[in-house]
PDB file of N, CA and C in Angstrom:
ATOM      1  N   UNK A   1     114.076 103.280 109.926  1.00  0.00           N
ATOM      2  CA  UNK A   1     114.743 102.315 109.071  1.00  0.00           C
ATOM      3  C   UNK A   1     114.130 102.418 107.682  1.00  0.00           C
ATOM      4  N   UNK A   2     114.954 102.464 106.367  1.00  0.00           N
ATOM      5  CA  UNK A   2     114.443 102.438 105.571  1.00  0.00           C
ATOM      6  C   UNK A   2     114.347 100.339 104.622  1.00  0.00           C
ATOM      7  N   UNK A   3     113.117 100.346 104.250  1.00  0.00           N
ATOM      8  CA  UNK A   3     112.915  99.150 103.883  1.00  0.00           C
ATOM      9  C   UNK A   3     112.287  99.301 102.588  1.00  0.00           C
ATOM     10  N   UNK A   4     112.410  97.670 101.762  1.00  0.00           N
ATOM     11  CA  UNK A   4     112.363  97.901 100.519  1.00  0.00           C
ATOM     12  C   UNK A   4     111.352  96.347 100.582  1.00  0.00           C
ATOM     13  N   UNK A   5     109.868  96.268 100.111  1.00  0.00           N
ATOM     14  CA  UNK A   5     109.304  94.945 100.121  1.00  0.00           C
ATOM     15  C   UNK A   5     109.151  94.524  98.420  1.00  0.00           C
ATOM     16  N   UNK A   6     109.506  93.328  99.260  1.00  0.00           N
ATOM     17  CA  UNK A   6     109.527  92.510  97.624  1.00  0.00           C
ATOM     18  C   UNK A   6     107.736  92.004  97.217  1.00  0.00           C
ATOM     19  N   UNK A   7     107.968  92.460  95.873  1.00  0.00           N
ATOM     20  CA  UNK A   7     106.569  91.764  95.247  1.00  0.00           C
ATOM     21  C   UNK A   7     105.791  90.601  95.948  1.00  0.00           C
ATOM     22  N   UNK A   8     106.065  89.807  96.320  1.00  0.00           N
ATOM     23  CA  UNK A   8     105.701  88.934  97.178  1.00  0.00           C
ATOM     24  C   UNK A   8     104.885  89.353  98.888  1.00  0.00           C
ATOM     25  N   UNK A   9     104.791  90.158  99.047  1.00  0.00           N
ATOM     26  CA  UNK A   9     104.067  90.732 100.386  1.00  0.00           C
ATOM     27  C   UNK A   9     102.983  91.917  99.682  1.00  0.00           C
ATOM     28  N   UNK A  10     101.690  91.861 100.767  1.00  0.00           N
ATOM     29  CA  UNK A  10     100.444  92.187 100.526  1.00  0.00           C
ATOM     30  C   UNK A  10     100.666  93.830 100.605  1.00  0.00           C
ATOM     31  N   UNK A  11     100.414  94.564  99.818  1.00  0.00           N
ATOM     32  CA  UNK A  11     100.456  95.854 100.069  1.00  0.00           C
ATOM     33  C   UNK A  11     100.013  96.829 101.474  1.00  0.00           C
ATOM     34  N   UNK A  12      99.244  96.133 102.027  1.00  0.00           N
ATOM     35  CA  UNK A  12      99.215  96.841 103.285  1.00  0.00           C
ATOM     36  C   UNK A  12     100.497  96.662 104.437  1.00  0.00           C
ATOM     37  N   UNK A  13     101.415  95.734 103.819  1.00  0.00           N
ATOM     38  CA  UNK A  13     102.593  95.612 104.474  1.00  0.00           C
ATOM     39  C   UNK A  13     103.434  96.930 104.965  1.00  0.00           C
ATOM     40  N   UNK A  14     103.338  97.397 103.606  1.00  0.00           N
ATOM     41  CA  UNK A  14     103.754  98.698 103.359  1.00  0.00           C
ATOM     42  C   UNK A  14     103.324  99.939 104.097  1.00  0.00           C
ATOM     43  N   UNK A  15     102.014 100.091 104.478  1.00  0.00           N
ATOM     44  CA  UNK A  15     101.220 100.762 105.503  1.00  0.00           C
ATOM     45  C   UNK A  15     101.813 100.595 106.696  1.00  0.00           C
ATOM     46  N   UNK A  16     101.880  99.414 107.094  1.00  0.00           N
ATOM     47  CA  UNK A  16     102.092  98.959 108.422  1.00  0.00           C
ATOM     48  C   UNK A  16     103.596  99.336 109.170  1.00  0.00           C
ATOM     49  N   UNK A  17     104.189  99.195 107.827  1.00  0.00           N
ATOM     50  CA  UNK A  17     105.748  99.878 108.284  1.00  0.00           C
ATOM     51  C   UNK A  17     105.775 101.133 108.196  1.00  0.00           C
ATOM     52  N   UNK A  18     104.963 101.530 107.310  1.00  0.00           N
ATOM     53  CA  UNK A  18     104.903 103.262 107.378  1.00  0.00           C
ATOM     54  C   UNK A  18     104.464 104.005 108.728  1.00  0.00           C
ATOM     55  N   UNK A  19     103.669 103.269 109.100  1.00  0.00           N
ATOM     56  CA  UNK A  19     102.669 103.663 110.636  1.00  0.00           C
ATOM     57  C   UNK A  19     103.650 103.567 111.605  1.00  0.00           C
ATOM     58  N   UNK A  20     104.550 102.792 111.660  1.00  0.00           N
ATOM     59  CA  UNK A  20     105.555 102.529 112.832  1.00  0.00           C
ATOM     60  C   UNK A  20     106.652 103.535 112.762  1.00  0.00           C
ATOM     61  N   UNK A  21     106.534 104.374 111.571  1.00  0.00           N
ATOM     62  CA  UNK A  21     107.584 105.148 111.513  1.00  0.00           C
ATOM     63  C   UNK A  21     108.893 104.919 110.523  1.00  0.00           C
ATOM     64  N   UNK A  22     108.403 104.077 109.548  1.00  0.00           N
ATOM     65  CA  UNK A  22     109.604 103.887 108.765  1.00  0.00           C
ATOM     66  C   UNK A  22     109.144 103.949 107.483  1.00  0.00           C
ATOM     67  N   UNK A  23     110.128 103.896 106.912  1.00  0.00           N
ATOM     68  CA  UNK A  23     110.705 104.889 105.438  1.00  0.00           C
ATOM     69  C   UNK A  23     110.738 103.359 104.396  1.00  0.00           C
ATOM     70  N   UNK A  24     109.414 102.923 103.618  1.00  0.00           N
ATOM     71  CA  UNK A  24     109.048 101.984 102.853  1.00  0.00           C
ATOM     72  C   UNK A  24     108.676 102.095 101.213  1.00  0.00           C
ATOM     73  N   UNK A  25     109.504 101.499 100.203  1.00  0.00           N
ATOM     74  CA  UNK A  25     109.007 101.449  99.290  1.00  0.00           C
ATOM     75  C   UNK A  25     108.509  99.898  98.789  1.00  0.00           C
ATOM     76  N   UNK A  26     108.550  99.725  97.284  1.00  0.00           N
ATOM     77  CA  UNK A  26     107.591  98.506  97.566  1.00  0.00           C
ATOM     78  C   UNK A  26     108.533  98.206  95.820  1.00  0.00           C
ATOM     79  N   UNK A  27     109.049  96.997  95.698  1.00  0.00           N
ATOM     80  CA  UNK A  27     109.738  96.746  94.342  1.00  0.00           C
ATOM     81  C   UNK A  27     108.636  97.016  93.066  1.00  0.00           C
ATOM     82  N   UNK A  28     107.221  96.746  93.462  1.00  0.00           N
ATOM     83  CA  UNK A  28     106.575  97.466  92.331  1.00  0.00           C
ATOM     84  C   UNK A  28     106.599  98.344  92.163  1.00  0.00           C
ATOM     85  N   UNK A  29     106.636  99.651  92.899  1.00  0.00           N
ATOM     86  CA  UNK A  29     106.818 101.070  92.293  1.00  0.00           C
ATOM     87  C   UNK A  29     107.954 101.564  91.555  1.00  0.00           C
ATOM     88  N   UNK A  30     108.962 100.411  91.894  1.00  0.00           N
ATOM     89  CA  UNK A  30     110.053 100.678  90.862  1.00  0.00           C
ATOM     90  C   UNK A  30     110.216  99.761  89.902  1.00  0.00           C
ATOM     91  N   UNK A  31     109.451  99.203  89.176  1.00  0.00           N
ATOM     92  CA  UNK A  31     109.594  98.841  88.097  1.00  0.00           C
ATOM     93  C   UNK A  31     110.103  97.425  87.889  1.00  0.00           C
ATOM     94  N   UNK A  32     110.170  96.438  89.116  1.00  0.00           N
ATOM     95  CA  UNK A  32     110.925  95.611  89.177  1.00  0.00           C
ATOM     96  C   UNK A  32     110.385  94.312  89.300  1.00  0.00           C
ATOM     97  N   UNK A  33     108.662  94.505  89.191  1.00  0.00           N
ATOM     98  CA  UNK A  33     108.184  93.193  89.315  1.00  0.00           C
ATOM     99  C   UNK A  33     108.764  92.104  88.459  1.00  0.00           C
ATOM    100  N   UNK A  34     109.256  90.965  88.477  1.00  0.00           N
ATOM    101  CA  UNK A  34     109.134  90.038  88.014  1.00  0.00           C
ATOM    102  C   UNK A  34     110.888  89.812  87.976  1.00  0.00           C
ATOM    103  N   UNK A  35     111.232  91.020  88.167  1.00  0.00           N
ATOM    104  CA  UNK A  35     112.973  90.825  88.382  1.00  0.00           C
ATOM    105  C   UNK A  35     113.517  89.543  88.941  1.00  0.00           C
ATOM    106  N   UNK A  36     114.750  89.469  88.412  1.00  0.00           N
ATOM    107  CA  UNK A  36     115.624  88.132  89.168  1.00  0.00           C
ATOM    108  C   UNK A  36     116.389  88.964  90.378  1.00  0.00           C
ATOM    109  N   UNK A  37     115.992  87.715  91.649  1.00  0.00           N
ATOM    110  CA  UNK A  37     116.418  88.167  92.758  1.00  0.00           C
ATOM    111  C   UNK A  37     117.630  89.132  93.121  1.00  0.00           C
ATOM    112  N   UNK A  38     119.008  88.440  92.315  1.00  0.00           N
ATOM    113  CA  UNK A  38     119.982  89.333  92.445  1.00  0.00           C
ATOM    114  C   UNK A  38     119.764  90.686  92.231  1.00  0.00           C
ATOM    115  N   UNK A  39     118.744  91.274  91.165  1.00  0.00           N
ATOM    116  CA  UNK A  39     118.959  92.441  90.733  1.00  0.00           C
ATOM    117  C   UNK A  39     117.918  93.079  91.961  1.00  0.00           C
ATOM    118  N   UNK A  40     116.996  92.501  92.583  1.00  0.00           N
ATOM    119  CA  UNK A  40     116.317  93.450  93.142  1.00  0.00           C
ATOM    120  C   UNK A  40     116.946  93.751  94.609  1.00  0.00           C
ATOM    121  N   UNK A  41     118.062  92.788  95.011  1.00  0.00           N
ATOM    122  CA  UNK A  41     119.260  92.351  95.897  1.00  0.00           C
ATOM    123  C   UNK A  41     119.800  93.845  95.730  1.00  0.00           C
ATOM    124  N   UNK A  42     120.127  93.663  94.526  1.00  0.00           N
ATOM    125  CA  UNK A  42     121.468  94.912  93.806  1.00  0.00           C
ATOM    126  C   UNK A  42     120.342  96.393  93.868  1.00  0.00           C
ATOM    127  N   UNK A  43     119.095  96.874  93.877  1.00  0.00           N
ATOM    128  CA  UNK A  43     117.965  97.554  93.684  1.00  0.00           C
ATOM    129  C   UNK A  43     118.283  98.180  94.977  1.00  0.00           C
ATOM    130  N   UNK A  44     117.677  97.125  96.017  1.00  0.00           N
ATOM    131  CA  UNK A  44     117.724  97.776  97.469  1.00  0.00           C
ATOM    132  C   UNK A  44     119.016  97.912  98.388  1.00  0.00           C
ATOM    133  N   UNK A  45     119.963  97.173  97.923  1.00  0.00           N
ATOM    134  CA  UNK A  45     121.312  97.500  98.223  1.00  0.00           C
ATOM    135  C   UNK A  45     121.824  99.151  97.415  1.00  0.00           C
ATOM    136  N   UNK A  46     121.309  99.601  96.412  1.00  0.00           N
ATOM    137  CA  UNK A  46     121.785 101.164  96.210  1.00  0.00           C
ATOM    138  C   UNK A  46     121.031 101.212  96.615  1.00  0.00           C
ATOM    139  N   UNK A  47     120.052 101.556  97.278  1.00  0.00           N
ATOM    140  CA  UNK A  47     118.862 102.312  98.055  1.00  0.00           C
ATOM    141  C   UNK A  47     119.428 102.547  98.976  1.00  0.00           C
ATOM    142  N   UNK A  48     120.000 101.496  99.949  1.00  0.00           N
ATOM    143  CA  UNK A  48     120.268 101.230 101.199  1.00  0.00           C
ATOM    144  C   UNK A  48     118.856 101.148 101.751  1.00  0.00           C
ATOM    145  N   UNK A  49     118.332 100.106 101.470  1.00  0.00           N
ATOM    146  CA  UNK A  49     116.948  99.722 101.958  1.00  0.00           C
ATOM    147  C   UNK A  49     117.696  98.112 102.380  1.00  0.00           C
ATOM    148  N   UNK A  50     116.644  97.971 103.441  1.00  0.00           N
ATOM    149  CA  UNK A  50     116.437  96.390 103.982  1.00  0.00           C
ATOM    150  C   UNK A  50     115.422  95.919 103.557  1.00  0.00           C
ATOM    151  N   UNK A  51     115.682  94.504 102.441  1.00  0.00           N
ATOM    152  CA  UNK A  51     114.909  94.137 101.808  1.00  0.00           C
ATOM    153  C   UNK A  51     113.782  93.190 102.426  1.00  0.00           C
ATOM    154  N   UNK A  52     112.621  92.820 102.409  1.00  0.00           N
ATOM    155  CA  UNK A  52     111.770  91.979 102.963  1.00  0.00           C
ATOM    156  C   UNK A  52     110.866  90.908 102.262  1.00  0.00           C
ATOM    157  N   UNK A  53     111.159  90.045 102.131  1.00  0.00           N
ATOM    158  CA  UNK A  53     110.729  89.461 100.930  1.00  0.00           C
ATOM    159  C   UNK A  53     110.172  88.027 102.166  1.00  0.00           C
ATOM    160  N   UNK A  54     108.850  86.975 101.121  1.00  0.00           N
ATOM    161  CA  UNK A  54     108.979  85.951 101.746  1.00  0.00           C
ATOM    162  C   UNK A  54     109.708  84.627 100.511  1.00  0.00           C
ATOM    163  N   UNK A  55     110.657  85.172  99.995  1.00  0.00           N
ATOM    164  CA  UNK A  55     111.115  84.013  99.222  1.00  0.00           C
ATOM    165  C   UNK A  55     112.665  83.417  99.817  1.00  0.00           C
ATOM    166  N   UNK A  56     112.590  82.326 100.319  1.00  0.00           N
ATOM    167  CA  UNK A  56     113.181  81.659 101.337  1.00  0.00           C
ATOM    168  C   UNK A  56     114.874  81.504 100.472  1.00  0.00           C
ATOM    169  N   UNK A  57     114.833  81.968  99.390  1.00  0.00           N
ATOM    170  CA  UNK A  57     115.907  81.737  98.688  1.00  0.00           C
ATOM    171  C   UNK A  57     116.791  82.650  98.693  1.00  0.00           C
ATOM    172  N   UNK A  58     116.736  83.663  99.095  1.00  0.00           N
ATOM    173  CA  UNK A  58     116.825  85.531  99.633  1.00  0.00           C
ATOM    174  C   UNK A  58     117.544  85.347 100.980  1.00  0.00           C
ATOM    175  N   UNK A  59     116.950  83.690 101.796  1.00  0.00           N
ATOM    176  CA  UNK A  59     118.449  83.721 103.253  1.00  0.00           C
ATOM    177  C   UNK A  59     119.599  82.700 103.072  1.00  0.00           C
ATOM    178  N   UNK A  60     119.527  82.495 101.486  1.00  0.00           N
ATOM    179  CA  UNK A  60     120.885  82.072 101.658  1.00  0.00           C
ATOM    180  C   UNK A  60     122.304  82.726 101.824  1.00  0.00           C
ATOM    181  N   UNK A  61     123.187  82.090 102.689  1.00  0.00           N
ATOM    182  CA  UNK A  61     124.008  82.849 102.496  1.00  0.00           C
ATOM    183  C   UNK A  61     125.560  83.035 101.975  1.00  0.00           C
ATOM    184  N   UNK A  62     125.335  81.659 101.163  1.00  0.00           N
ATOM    185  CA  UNK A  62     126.091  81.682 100.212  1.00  0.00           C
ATOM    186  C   UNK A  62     126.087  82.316  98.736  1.00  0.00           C
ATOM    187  N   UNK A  63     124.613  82.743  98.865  1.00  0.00           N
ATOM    188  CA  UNK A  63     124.365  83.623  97.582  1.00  0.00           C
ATOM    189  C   UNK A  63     124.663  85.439  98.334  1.00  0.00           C
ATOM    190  N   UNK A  64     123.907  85.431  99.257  1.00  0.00           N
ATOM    191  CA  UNK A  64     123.758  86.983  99.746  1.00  0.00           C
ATOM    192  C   UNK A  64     124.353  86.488 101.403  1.00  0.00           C
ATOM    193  N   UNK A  65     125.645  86.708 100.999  1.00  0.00           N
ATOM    194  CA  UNK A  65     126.305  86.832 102.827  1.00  0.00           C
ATOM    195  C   UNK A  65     126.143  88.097 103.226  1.00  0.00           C
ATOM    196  N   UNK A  66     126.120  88.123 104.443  1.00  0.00           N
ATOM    197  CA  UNK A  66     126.059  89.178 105.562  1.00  0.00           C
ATOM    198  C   UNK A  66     127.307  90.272 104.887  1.00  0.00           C
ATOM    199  N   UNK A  67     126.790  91.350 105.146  1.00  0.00           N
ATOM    200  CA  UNK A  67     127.829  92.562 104.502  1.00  0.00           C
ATOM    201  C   UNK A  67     128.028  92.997 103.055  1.00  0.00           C
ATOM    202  N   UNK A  68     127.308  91.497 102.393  1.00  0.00           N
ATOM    203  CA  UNK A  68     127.558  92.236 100.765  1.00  0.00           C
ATOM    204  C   UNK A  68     125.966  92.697 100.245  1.00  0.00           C
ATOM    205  N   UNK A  69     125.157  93.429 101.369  1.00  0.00           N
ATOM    206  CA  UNK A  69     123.731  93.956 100.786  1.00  0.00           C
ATOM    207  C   UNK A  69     123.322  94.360 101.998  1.00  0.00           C
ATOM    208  N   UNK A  70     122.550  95.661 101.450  1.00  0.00           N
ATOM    209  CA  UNK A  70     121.989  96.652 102.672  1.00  0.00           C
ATOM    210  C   UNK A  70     121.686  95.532 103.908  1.00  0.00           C
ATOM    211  N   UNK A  71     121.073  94.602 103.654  1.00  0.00           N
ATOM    212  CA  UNK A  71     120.035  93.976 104.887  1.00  0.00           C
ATOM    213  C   UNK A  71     119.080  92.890 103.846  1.00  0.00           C
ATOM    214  N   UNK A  72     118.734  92.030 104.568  1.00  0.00           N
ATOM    215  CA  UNK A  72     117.309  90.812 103.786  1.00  0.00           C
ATOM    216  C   UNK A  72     116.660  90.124 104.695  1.00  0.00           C
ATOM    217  N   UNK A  73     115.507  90.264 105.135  1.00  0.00           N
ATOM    218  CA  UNK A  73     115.007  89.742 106.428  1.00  0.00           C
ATOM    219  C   UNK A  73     113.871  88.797 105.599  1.00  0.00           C
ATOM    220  N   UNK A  74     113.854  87.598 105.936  1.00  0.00           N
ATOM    221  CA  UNK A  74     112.921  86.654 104.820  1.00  0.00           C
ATOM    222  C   UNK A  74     112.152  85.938 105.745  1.00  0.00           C
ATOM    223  N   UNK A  75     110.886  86.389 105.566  1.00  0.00           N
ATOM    224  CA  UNK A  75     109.571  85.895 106.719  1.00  0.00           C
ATOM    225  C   UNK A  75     109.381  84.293 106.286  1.00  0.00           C
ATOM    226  N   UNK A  76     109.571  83.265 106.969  1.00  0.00           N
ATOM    227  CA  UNK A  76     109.155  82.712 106.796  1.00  0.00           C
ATOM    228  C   UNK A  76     108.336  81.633 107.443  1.00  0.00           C
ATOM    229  N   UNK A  77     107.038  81.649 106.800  1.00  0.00           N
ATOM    230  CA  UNK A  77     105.668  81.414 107.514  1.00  0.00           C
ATOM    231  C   UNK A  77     105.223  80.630 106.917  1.00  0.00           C
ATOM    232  N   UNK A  78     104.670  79.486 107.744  1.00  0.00           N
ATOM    233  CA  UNK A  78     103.792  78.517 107.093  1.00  0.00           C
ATOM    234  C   UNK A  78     102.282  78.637 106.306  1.00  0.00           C
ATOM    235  N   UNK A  79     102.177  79.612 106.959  1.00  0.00           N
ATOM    236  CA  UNK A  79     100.744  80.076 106.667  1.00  0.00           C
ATOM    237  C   UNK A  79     101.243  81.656 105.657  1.00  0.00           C
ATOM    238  N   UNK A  80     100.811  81.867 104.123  1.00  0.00           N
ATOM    239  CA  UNK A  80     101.118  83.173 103.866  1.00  0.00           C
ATOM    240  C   UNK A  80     100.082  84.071 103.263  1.00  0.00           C
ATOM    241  N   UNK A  81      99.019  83.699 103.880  1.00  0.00           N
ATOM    242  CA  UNK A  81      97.573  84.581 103.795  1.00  0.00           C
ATOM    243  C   UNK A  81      98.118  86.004 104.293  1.00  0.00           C
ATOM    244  N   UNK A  82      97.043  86.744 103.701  1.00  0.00           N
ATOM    245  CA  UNK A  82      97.654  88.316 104.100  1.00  0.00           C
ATOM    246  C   UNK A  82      97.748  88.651 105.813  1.00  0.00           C
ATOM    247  N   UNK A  83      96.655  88.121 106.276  1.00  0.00           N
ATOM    248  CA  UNK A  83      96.044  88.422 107.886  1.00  0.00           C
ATOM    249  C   UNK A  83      97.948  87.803 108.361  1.00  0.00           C
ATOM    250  N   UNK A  84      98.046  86.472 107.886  1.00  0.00           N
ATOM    251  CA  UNK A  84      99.721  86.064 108.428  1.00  0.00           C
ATOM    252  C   UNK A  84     100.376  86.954 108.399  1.00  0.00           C
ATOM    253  N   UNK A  85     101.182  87.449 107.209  1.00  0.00           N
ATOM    254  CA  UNK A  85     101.846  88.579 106.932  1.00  0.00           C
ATOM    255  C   UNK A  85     102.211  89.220 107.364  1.00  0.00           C
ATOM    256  N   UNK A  86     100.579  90.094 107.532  1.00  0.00           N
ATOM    257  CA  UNK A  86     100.533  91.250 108.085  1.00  0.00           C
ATOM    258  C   UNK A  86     100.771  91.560 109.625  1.00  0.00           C
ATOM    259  N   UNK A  87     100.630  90.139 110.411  1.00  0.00           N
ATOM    260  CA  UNK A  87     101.058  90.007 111.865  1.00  0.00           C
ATOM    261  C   UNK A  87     102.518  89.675 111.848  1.00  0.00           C
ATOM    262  N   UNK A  88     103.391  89.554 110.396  1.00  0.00           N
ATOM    263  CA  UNK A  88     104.739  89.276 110.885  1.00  0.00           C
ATOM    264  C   UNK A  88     104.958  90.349 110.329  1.00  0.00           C
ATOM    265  N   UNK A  89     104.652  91.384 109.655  1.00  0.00           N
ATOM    266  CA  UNK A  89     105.317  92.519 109.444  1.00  0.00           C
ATOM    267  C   UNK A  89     104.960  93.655 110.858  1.00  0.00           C
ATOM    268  N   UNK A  90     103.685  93.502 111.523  1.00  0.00           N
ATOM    269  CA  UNK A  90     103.560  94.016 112.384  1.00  0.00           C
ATOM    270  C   UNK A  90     104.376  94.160 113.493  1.00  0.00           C
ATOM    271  N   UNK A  91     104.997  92.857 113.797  1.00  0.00           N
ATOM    272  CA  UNK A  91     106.105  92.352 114.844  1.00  0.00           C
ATOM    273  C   UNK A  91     107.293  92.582 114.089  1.00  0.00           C
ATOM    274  N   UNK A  92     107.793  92.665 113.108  1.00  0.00           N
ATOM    275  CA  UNK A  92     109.138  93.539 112.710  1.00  0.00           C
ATOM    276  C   UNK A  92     108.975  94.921 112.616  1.00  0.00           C
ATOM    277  N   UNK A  93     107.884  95.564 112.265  1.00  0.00           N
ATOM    278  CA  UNK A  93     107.411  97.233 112.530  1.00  0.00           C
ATOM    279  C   UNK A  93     108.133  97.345 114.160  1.00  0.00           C
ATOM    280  N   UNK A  94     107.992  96.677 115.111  1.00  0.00           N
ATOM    281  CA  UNK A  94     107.149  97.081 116.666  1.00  0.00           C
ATOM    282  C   UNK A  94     109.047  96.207 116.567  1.00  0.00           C
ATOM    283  N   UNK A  95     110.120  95.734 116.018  1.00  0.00           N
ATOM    284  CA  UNK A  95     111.117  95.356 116.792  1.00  0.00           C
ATOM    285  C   UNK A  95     112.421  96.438 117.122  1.00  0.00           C
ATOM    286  N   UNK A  96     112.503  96.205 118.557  1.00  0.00           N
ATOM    287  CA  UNK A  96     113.284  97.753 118.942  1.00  0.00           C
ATOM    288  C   UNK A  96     114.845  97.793 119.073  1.00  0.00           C
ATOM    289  N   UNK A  97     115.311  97.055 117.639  1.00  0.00           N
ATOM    290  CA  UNK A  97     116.853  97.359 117.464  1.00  0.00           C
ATOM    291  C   UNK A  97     116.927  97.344 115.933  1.00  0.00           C
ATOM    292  N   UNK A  98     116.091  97.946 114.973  1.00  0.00           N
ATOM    293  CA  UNK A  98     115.643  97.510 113.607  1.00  0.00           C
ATOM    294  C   UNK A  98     117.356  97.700 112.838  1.00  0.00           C
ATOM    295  N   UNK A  99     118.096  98.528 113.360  1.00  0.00           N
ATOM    296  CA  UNK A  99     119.433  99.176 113.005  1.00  0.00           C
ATOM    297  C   UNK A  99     120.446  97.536 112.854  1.00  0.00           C
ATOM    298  N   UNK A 100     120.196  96.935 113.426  1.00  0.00           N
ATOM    299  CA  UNK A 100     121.106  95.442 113.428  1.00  0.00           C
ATOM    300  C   UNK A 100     120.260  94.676 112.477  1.00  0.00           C
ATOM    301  N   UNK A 101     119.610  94.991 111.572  1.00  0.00           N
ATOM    302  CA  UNK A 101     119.139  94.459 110.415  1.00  0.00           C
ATOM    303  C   UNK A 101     119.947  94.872 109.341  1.00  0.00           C
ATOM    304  N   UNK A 102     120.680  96.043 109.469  1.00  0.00           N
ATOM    305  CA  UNK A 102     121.420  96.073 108.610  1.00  0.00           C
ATOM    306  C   UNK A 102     122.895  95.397 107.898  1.00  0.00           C
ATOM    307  N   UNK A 103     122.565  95.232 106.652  1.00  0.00           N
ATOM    308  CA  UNK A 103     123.792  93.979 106.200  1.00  0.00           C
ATOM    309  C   UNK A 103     123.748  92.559 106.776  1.00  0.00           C
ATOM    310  N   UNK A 104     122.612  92.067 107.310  1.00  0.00           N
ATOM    311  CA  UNK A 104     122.470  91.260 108.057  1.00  0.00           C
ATOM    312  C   UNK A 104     121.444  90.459 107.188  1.00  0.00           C
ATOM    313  N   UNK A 105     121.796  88.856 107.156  1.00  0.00           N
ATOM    314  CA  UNK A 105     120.295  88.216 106.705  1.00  0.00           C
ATOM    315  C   UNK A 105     119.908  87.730 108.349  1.00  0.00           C
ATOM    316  N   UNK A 106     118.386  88.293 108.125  1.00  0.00           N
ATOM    317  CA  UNK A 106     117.687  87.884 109.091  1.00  0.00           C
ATOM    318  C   UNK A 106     116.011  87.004 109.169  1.00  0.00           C
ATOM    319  N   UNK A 107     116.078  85.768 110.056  1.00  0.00           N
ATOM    320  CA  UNK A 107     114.422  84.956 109.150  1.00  0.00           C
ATOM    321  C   UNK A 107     114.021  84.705 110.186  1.00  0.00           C
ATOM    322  N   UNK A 108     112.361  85.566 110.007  1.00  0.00           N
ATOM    323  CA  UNK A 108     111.526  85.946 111.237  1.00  0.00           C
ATOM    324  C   UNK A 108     110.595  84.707 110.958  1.00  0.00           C
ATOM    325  N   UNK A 109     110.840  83.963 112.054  1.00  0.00           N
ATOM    326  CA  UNK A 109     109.879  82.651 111.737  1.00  0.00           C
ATOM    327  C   UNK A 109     109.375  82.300 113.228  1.00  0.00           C
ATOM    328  N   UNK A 110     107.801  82.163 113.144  1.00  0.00           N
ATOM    329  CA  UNK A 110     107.034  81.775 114.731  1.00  0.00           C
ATOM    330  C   UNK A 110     107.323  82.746 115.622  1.00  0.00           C
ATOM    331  N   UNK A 111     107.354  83.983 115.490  1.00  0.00           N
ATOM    332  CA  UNK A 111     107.803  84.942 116.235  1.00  0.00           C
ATOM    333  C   UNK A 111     109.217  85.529 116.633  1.00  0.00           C
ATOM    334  N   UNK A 112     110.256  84.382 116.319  1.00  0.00           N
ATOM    335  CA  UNK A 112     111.589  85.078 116.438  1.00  0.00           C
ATOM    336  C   UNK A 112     112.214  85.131 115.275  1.00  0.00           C
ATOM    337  N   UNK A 113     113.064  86.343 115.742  1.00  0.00           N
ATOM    338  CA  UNK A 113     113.980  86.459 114.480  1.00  0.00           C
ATOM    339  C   UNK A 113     115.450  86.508 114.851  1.00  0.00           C
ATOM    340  N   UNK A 114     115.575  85.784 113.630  1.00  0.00           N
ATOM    341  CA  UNK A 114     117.432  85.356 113.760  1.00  0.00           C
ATOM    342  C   UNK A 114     118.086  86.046 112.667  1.00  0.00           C
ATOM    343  N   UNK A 115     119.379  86.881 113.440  1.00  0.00           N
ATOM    344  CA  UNK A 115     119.967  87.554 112.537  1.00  0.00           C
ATOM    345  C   UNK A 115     121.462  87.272 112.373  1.00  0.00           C
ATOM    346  N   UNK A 116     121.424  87.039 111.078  1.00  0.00           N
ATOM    347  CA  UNK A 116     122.947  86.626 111.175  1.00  0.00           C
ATOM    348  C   UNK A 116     124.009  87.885 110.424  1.00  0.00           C
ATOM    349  N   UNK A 117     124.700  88.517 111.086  1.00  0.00           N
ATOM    350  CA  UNK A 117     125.636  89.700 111.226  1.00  0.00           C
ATOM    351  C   UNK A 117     126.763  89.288 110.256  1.00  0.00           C
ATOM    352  N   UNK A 118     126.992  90.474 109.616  1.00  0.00           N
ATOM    353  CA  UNK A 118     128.676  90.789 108.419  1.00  0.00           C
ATOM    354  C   UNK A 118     129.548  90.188 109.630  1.00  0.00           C
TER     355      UNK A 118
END
């Protein structure tokens, strides 16, 4: 799966999805820190990356419905220390249908994740 993390997640995020076998860039390497959401929306949608962000504003889906963007899976955790994070990116690395993330907003919260489908 290719994925695209938003400024907002700890750089070893990025490791962690790499290790599992997937194809990760990170919105800082492209130039996009500080961007407004839509555009980094519009960024990883030409990528065809699934975006991962923890900004809770990213599962709406009256802004970003299902089908009009690669994918947006928005962690959201009470706790967002890196050690957190890094155990919810670990458990989306290790989830074994990552392909139904696509075009899909999906929010991995307390261990499950809910995906809501185009």
């Amino acid at each position: 799966m290719r994925f695209k993390l938003d400024e907002n997640l700890p750089v070893s995020s990025a490791a962690n999805l790499a290790s599992a076998g997937h194809d990760v860039d990170t919105v800082g390497q492209e130039g996009l820190s500080g961007a407004p959401d839509p555009d980094v929306v519009a960024a990883a949608t030409a990528a065809e990356r699934v975006l991962i962000s923890l900004d809770v504003g990213l599962a709406d889906i009256r802004a970003y419905p299902p089908g009009s963007h690669a994918g947006i899976v928005v962690l959201r955790l009470t706790d967002q220390s890196a050690a957190t994070v890094s155990k919810a990116i670990s458990d989306l690395a290790a989830f074994n249908n990552p392909d139904s993330l696509r075009e899909a907003v999906a929010i991995l919260q307390r261990g499950l994740l809910r995906i809501r489908h185009p």
